[in-house]
C-alpha atoms as a PDB file:
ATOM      1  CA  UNK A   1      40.149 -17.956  48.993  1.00  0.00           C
ATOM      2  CA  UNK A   2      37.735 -15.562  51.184  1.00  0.00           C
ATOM      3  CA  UNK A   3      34.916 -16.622  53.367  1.00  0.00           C
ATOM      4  CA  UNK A   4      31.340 -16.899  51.388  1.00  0.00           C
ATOM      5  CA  UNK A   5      28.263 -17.574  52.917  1.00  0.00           C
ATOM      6  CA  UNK A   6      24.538 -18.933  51.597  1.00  0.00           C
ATOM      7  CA  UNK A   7      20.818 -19.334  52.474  1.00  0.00           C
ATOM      8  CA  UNK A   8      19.637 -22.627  53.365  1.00  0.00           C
ATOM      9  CA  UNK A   9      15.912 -22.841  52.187  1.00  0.00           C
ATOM     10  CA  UNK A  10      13.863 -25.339  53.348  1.00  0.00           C
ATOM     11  CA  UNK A  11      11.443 -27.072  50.832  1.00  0.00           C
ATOM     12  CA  UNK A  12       8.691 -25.440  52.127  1.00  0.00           C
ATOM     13  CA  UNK A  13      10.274 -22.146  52.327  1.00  0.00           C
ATOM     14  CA  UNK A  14       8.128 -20.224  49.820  1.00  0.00           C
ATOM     15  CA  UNK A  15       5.100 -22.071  51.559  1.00  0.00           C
ATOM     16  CA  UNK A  16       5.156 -19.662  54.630  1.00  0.00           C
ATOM     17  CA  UNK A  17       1.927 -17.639  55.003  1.00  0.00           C
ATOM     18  CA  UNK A  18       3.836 -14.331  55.619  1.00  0.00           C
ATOM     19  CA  UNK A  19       5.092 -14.998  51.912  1.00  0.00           C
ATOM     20  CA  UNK A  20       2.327 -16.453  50.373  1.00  0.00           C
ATOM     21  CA  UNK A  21       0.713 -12.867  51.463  1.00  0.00           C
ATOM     22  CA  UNK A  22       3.396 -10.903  49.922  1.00  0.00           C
ATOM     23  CA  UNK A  23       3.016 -13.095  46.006  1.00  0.00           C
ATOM     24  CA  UNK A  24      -0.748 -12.041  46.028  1.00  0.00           C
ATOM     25  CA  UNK A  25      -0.536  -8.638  46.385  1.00  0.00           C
ATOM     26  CA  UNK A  26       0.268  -5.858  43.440  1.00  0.00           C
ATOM     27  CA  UNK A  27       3.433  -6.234  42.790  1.00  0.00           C
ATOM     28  CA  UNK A  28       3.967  -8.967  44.686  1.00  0.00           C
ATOM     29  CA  UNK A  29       6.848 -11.004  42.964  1.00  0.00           C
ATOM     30  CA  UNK A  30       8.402  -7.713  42.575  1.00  0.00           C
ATOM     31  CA  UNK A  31       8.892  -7.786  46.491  1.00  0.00           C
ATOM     32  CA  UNK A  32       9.512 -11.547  46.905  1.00  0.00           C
ATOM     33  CA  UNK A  33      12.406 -10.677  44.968  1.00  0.00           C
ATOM     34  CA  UNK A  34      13.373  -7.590  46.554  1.00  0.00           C
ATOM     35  CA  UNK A  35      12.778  -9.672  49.519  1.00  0.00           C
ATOM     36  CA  UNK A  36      15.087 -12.538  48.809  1.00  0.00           C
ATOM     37  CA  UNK A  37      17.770 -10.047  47.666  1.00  0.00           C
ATOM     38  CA  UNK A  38      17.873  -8.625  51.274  1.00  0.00           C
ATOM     39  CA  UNK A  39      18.407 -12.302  52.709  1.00  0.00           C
ATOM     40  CA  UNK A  40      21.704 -12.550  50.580  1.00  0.00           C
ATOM     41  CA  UNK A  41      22.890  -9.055  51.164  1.00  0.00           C
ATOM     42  CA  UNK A  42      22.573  -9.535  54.984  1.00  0.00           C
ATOM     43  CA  UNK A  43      23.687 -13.104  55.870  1.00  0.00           C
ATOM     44  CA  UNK A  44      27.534 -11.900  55.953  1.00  0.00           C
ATOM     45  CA  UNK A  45      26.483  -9.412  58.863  1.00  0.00           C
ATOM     46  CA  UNK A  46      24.356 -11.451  60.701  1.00  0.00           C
ATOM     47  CA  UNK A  47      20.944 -10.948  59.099  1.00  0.00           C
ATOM     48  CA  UNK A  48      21.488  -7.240  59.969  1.00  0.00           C
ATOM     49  CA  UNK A  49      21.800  -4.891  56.868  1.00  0.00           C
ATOM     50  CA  UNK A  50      23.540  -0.877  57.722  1.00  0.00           C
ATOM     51  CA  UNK A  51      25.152   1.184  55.119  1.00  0.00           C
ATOM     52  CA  UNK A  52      28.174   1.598  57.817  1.00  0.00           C
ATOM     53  CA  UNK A  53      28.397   1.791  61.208  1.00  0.00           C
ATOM     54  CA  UNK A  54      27.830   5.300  61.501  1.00  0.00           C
ATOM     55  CA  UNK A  55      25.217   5.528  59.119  1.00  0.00           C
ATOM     56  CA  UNK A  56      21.801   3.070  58.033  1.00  0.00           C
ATOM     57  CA  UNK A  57      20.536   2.365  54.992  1.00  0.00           C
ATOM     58  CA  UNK A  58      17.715   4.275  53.811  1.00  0.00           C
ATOM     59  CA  UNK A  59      14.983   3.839  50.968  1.00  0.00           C
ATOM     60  CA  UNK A  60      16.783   6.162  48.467  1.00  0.00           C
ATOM     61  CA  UNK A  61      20.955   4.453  49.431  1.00  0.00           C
ATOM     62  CA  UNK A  62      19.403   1.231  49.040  1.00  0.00           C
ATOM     63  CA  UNK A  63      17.262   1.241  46.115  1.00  0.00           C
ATOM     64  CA  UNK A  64      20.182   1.147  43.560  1.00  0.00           C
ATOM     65  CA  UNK A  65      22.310  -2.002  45.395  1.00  0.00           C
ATOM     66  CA  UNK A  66      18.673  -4.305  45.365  1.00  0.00           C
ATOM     67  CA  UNK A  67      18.218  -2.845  41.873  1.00  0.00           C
ATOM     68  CA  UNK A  68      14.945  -1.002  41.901  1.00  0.00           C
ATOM     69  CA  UNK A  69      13.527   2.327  42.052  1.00  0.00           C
ATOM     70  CA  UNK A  70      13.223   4.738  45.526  1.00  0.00           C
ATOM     71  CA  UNK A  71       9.944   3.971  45.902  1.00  0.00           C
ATOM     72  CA  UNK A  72       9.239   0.589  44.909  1.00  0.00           C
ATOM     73  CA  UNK A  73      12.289  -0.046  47.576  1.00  0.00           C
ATOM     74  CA  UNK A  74      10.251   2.477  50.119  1.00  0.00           C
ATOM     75  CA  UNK A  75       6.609   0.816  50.028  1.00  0.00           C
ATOM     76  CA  UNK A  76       8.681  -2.766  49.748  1.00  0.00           C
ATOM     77  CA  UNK A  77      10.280  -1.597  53.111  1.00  0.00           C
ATOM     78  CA  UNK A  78       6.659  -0.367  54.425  1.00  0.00           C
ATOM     79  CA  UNK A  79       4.991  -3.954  53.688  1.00  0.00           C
ATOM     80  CA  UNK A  80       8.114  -6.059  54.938  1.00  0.00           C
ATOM     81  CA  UNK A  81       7.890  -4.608  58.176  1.00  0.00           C
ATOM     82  CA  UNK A  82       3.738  -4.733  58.191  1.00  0.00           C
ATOM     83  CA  UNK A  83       3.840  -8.513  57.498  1.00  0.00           C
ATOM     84  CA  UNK A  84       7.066  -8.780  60.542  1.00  0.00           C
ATOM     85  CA  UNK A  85       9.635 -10.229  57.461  1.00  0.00           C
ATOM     86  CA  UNK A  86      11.903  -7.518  58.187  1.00  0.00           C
ATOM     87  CA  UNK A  87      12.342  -5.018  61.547  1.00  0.00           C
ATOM     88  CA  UNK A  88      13.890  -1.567  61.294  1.00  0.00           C
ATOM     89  CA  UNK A  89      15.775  -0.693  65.172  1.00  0.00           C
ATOM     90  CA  UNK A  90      15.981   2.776  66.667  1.00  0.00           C
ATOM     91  CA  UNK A  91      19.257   3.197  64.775  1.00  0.00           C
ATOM     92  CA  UNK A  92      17.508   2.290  61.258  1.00  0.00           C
ATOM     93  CA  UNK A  93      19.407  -1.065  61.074  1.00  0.00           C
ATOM     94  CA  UNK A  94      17.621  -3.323  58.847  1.00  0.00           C
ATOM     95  CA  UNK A  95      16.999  -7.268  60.926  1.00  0.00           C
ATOM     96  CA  UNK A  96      16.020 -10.013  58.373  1.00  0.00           C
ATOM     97  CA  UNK A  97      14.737 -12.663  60.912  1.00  0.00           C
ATOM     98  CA  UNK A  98      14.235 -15.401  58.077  1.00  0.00           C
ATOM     99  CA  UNK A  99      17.727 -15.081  57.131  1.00  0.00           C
ATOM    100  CA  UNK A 100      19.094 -15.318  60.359  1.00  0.00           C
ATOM    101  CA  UNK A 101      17.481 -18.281  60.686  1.00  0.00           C
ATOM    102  CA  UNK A 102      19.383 -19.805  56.995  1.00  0.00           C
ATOM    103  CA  UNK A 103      22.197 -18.946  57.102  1.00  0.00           C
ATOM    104  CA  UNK A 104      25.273 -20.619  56.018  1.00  0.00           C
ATOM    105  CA  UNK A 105      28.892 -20.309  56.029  1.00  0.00           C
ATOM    106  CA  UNK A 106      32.229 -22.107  54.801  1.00  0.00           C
ATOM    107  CA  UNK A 107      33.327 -22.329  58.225  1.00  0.00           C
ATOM    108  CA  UNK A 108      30.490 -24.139  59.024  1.00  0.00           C
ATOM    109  CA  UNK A 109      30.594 -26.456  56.209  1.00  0.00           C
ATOM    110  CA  UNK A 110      34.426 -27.181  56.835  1.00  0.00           C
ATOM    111  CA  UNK A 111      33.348 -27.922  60.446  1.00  0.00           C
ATOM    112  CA  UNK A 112      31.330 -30.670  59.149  1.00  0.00           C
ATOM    113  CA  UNK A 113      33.732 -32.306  56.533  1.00  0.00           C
ATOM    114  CA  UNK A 114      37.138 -32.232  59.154  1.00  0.00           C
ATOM    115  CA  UNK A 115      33.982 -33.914  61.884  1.00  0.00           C
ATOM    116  CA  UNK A 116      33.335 -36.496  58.739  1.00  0.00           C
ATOM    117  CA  UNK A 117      36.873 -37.178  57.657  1.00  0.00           C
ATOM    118  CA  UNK A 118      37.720 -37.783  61.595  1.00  0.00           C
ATOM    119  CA  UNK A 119      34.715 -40.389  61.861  1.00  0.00           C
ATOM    120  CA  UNK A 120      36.054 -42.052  58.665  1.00  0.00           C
ATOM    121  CA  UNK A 121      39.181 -42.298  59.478  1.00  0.00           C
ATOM    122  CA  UNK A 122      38.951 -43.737  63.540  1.00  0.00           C
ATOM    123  CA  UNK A 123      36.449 -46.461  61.157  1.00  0.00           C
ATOM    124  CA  UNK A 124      39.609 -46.772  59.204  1.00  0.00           C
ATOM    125  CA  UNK A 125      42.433 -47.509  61.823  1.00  0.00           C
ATOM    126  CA  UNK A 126      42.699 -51.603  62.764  1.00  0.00           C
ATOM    127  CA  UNK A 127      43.466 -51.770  66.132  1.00  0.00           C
ATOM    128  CA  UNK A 128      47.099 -52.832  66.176  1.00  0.00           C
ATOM    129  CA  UNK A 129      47.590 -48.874  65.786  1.00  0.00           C
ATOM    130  CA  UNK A 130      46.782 -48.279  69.553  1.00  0.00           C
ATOM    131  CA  UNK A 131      48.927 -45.277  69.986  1.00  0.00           C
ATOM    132  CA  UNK A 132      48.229 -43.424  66.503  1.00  0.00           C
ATOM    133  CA  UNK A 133      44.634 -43.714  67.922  1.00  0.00           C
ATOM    134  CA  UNK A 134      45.607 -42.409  70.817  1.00  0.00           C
ATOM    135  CA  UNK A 135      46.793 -39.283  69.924  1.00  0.00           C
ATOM    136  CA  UNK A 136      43.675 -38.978  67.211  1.00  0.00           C
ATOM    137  CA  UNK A 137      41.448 -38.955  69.829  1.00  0.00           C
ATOM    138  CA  UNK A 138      42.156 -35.784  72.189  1.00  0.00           C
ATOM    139  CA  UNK A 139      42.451 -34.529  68.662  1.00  0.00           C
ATOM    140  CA  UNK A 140      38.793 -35.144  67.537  1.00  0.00           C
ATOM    141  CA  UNK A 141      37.601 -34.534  71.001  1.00  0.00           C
ATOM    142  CA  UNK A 142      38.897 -30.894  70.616  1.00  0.00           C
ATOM    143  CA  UNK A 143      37.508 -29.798  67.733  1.00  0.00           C
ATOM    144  CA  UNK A 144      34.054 -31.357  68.713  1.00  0.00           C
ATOM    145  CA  UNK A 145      34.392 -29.540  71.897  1.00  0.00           C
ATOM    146  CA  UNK A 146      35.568 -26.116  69.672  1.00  0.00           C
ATOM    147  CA  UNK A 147      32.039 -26.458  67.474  1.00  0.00           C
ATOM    148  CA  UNK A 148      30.015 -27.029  70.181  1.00  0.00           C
ATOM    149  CA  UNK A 149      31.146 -23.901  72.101  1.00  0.00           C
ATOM    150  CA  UNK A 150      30.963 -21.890  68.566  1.00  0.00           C
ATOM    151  CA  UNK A 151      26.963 -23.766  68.489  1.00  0.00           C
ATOM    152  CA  UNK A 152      26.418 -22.031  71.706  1.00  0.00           C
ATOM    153  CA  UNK A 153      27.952 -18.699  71.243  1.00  0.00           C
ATOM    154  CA  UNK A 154      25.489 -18.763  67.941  1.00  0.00           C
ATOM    155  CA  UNK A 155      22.810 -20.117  70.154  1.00  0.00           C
ATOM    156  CA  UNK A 156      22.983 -17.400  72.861  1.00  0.00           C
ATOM    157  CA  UNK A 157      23.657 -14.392  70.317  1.00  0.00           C
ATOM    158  CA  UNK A 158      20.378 -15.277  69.073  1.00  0.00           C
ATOM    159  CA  UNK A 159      18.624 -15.725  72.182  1.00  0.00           C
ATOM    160  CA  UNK A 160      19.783 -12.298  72.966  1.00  0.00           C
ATOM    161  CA  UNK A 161      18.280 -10.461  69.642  1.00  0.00           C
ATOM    162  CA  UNK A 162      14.936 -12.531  70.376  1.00  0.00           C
ATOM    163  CA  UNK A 163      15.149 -10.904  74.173  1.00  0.00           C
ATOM    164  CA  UNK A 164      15.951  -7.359  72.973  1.00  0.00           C
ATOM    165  CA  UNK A 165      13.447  -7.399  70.559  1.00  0.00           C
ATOM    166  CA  UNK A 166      10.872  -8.796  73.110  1.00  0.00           C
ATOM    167  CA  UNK A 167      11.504  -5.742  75.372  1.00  0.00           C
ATOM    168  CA  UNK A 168      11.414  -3.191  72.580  1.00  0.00           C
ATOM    169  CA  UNK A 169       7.463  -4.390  71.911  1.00  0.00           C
ATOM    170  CA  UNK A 170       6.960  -5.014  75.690  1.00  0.00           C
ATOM    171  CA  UNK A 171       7.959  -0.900  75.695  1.00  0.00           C
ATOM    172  CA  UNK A 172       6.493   0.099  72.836  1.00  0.00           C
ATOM    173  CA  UNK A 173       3.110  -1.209  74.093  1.00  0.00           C
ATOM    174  CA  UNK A 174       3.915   0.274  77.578  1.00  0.00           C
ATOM    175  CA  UNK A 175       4.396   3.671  75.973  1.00  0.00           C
ATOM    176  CA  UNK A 176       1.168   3.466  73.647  1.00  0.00           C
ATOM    177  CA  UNK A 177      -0.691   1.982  76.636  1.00  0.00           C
ATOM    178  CA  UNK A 178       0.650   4.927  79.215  1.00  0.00           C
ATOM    179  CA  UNK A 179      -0.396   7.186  76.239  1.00  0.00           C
ATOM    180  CA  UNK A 180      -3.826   6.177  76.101  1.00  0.00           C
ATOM    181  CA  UNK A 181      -4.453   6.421  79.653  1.00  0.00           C
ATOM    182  CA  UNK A 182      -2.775   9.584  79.851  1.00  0.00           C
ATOM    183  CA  UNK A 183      -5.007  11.390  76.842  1.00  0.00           C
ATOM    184  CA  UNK A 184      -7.764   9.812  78.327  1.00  0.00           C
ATOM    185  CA  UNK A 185      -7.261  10.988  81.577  1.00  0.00           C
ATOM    186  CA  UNK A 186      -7.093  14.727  80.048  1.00  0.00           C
ATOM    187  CA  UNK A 187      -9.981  14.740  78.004  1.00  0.00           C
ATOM    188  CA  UNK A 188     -12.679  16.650  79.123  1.00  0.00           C
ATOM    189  CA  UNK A 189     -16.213  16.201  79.093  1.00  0.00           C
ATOM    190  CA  UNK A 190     -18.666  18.824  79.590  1.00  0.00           C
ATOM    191  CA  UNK A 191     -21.191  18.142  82.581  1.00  0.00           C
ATOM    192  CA  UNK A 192     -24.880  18.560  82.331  1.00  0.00           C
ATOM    193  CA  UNK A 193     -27.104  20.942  83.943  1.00  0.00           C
ATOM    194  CA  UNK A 194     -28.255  18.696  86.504  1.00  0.00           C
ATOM    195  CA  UNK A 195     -24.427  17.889  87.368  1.00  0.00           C
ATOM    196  CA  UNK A 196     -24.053  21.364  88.145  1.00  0.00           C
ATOM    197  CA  UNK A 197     -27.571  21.491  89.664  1.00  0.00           C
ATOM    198  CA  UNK A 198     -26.441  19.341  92.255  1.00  0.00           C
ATOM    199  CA  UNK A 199     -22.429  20.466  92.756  1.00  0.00           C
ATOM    200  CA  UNK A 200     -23.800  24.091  93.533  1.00  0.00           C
ATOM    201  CA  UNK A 201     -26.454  22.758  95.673  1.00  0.00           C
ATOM    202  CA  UNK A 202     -23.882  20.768  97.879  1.00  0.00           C
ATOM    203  CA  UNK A 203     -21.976  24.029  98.026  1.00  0.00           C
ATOM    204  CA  UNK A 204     -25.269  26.450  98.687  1.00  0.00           C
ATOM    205  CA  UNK A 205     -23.472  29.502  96.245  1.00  0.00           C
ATOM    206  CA  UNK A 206     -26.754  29.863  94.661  1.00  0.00           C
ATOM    207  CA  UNK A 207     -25.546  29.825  91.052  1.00  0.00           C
ATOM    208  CA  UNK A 208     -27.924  29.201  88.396  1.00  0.00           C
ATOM    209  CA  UNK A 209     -26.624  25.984  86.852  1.00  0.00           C
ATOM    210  CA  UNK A 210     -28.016  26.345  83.399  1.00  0.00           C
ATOM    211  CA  UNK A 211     -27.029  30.008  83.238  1.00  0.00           C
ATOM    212  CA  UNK A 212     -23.141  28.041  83.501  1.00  0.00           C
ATOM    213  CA  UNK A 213     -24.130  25.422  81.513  1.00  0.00           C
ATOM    214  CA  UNK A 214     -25.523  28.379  78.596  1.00  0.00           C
ATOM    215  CA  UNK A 215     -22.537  30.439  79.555  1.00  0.00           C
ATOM    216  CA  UNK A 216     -19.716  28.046  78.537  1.00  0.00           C
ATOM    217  CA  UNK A 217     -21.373  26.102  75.683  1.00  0.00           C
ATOM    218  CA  UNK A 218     -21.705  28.650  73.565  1.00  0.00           C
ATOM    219  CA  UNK A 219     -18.017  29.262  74.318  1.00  0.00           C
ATOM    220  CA  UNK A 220     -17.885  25.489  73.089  1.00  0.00           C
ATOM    221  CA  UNK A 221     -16.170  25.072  77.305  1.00  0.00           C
ATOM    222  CA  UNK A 222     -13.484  27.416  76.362  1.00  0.00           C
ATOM    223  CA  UNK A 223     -11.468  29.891  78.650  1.00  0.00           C
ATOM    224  CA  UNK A 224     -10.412  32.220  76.460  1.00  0.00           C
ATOM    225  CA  UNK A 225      -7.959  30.263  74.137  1.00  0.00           C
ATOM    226  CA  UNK A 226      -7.760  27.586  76.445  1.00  0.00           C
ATOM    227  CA  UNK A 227     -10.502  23.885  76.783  1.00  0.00           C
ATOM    228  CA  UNK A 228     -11.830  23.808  80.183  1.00  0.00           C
ATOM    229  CA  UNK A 229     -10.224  21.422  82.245  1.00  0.00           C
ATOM    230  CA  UNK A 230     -12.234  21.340  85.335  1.00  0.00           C
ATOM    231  CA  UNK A 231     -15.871  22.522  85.392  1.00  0.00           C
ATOM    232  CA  UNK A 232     -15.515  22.432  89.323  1.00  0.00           C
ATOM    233  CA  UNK A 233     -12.933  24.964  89.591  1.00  0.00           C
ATOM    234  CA  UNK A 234     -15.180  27.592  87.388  1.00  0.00           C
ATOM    235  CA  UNK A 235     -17.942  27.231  89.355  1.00  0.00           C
ATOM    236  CA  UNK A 236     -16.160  27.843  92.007  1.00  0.00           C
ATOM    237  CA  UNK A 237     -14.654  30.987  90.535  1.00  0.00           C
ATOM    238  CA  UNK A 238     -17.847  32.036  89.719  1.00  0.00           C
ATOM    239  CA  UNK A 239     -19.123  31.656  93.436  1.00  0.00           C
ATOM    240  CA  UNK A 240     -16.121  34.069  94.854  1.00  0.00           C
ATOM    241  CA  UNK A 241     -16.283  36.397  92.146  1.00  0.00           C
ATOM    242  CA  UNK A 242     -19.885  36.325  92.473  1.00  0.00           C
ATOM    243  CA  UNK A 243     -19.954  36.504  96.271  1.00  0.00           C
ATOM    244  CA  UNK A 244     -16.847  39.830  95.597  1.00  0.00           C
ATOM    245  CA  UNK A 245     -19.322  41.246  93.883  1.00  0.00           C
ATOM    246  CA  UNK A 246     -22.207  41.369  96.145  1.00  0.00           C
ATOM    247  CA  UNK A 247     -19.612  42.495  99.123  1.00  0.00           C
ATOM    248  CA  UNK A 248     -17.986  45.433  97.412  1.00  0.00           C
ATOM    249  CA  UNK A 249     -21.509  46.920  96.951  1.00  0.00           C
ATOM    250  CA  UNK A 250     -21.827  49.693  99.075  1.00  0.00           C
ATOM    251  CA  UNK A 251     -25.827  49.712 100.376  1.00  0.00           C
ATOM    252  CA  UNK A 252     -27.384  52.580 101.596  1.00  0.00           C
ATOM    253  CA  UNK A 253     -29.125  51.646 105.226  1.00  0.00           C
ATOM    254  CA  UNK A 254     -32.647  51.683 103.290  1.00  0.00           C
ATOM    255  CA  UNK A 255     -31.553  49.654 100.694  1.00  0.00           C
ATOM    256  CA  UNK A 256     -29.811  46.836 103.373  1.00  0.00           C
ATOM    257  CA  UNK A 257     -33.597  47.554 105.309  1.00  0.00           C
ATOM    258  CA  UNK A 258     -35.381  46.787 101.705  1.00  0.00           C
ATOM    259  CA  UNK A 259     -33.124  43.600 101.027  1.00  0.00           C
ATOM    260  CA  UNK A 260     -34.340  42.507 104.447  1.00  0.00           C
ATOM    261  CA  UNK A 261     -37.887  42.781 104.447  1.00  0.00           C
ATOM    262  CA  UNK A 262     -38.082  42.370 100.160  1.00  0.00           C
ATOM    263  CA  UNK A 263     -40.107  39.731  99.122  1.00  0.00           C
ATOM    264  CA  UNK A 264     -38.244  36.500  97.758  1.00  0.00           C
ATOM    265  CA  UNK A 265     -38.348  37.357  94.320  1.00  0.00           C
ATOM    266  CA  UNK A 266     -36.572  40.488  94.758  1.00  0.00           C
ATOM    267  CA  UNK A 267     -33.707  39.248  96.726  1.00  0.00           C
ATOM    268  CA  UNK A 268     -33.192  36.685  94.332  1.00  0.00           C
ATOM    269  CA  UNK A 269     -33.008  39.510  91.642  1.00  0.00           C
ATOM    270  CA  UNK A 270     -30.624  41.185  93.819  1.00  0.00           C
ATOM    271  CA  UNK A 271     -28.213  38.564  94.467  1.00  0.00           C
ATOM    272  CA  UNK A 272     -28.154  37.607  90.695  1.00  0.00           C
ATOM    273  CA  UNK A 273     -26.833  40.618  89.012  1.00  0.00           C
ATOM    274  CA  UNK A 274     -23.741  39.433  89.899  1.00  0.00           C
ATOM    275  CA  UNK A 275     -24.308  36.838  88.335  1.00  0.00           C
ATOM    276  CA  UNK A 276     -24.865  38.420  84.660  1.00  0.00           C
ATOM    277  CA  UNK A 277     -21.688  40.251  84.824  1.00  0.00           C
ATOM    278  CA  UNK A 278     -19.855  37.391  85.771  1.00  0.00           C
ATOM    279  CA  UNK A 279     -18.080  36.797  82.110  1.00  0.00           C
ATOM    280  CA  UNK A 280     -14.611  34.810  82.947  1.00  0.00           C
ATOM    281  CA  UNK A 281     -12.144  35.977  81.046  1.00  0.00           C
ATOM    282  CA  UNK A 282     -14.612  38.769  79.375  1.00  0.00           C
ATOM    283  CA  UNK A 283     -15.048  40.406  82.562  1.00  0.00           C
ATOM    284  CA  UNK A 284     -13.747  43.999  82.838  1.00  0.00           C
ATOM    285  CA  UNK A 285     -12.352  45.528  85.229  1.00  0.00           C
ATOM    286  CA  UNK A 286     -11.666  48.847  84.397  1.00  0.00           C
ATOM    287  CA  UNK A 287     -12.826  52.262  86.234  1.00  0.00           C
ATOM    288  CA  UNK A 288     -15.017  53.115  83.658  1.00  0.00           C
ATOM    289  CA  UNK A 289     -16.901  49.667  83.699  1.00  0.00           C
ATOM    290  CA  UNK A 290     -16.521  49.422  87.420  1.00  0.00           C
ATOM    291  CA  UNK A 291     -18.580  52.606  87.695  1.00  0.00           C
ATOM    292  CA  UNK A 292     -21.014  51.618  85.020  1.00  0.00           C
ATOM    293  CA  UNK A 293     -21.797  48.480  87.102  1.00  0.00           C
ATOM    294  CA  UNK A 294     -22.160  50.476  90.510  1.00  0.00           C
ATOM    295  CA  UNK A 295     -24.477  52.697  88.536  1.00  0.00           C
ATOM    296  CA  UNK A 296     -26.496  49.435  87.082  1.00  0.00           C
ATOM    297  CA  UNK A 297     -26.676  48.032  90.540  1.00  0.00           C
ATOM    298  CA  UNK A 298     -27.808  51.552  92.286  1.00  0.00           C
ATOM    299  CA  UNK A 299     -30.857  51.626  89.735  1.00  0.00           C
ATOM    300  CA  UNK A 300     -32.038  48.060  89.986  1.00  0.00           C
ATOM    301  CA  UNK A 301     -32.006  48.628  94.006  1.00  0.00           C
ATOM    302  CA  UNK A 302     -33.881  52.015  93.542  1.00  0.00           C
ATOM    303  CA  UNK A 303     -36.564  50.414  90.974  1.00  0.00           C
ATOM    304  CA  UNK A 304     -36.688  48.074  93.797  1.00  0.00           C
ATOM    305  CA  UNK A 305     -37.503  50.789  96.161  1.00  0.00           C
ATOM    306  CA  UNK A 306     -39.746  52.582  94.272  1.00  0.00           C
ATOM    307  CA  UNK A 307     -41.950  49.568  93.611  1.00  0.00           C
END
């Protein structure tokens, strides 16, 4: 005769919230039943349920062995693991917690009756049978001592689950936690006018800050195909490329004499026009527009001149 195995319910069994949520929704003795067929086809593998060892059980292999439809078994699946009846490991093996809690055995039950038929029968012995006693006792003491180390083994097995499963969560929420921080960290958030205001006033480039600020949000803070990352490091780019262009100017010695004794207003005019050709990434560099600039910048300083 093989081994068999069975639940043991408690009175209250069908009492637990986690189950009392699963009757009142759609369907709901559907999956109670679904439910309760997944205790009985797991407590001969210690509450864990796999197709074989190589491969789990999924929605579509499973369906026909509890008796239902793919899908039924899929969003059954879905809700067991919402309301923590049932987890699914990295490997896709199936853990029934409540069964592993209930479960049975023959083994365990003949346990018990050779423990009962040993207590009746030391009640039975008179005590003029000293040595059959004798020899019963190591006896009993054994097998006691055999169940109790089998109790312990069980005991620790489960303790061990409980800890693995304690440090998957502990790493799952480390993961979603590091992954918070890190998208937060990366998100970037334009700055306002007066943010640059004050960065390029710290740094005297003499950038107009809401020439940037106009610059890159109607670029929605792209560079080229790519979301700004750091505001600081453009304006910064602007300032040498601004500053490069004001250098490879060449100024006749009138026009150096003009910028020195022009009035405010026209020096400022002069040291923007870099400025308006600064474009990032739509900034050419070619001969041809290299030449066109030169030319731009030899007119301005002769309107200048000829004011």
């Amino acid at each position: 005769m093989g081994k068999f195995y069975w639940l043991k319910l408690q009175k209250d069994f069908f009492k637990k919230h986690k189950l009392i949520i699963l009757r009142s929704m759609e369907h709901g003795m559907t999956y109670e039943a679904i439910f309760i067929h997944l205790m009985t086809e797991s407590i001969d593998h210690d509450a864990m349920l796999r197709f074989s060892d190589s491969k789990p059980y999924t929605p579509k292999t499973l369906s026909p062995i509890i008796g239902t439809d793919e899908k039924t078994m899929a969003d059954a699946l879905k809700i067991f693991q919402d309301l923590e009846l049932i987890e699914i490991f990295e490997d896709g093996t199936i853990f029934v917690p409540l069964a592993s809690d209930n479960i049975g055995s023959a083994e365990d039950n003949a346990n018990a009756n050779r423990q009962r038929r040993f207590r009746e029968r030391n009640a039975s012995i008179t005590p003029s049978v000293t040595k059959n006693n004798a020899s019963i006792t190591p006896s009993v003491t054994k097998d006691n001592e055999s169940i109790e180390i089998r109790d312990k083994s069980i005991e620790n097995r489960d303790k061990s689950i409980i800890r693995e499963k304690e440090k998957e969560r502990e790493k799952q929420a480390d993961d979603k936690s590091s992954a918070t921080l890190s998208e937060s960290k990366s998100r970037f958030c334009p700055p306002t006018v007066e943010e640059v205001a004050a960065y390029c006033e710290e740094r005297k480039n003499g950038i107009d800050p809401q020439r940037f600020c106009d610059f890159y949000s109607a670029k929605n803070w792209m560079i080229g195909k790519t979301k700004m990352k750091d505001w600081k490091a453009c304006v910064r780019t602007w300032e040498a490329r601004s500053k490069q262009e004001f250098m490879d100017h060449e100024y006749t010695a009138e026009q150096m004499e003009k910028m020195k004794t022009g009035t405010l207003g026209e020096l400022k005019a002069l040291l923007r026009k870099p400025q308006d050709k600064l474009m990032e990434n739509d900034y050419d560099f070619s001969q041809e527009a290299t030449k066109k600039r030169e030319e731009q910048d030899q007119k301005l300083l002769d309107d200048l001149l000829n004011e």
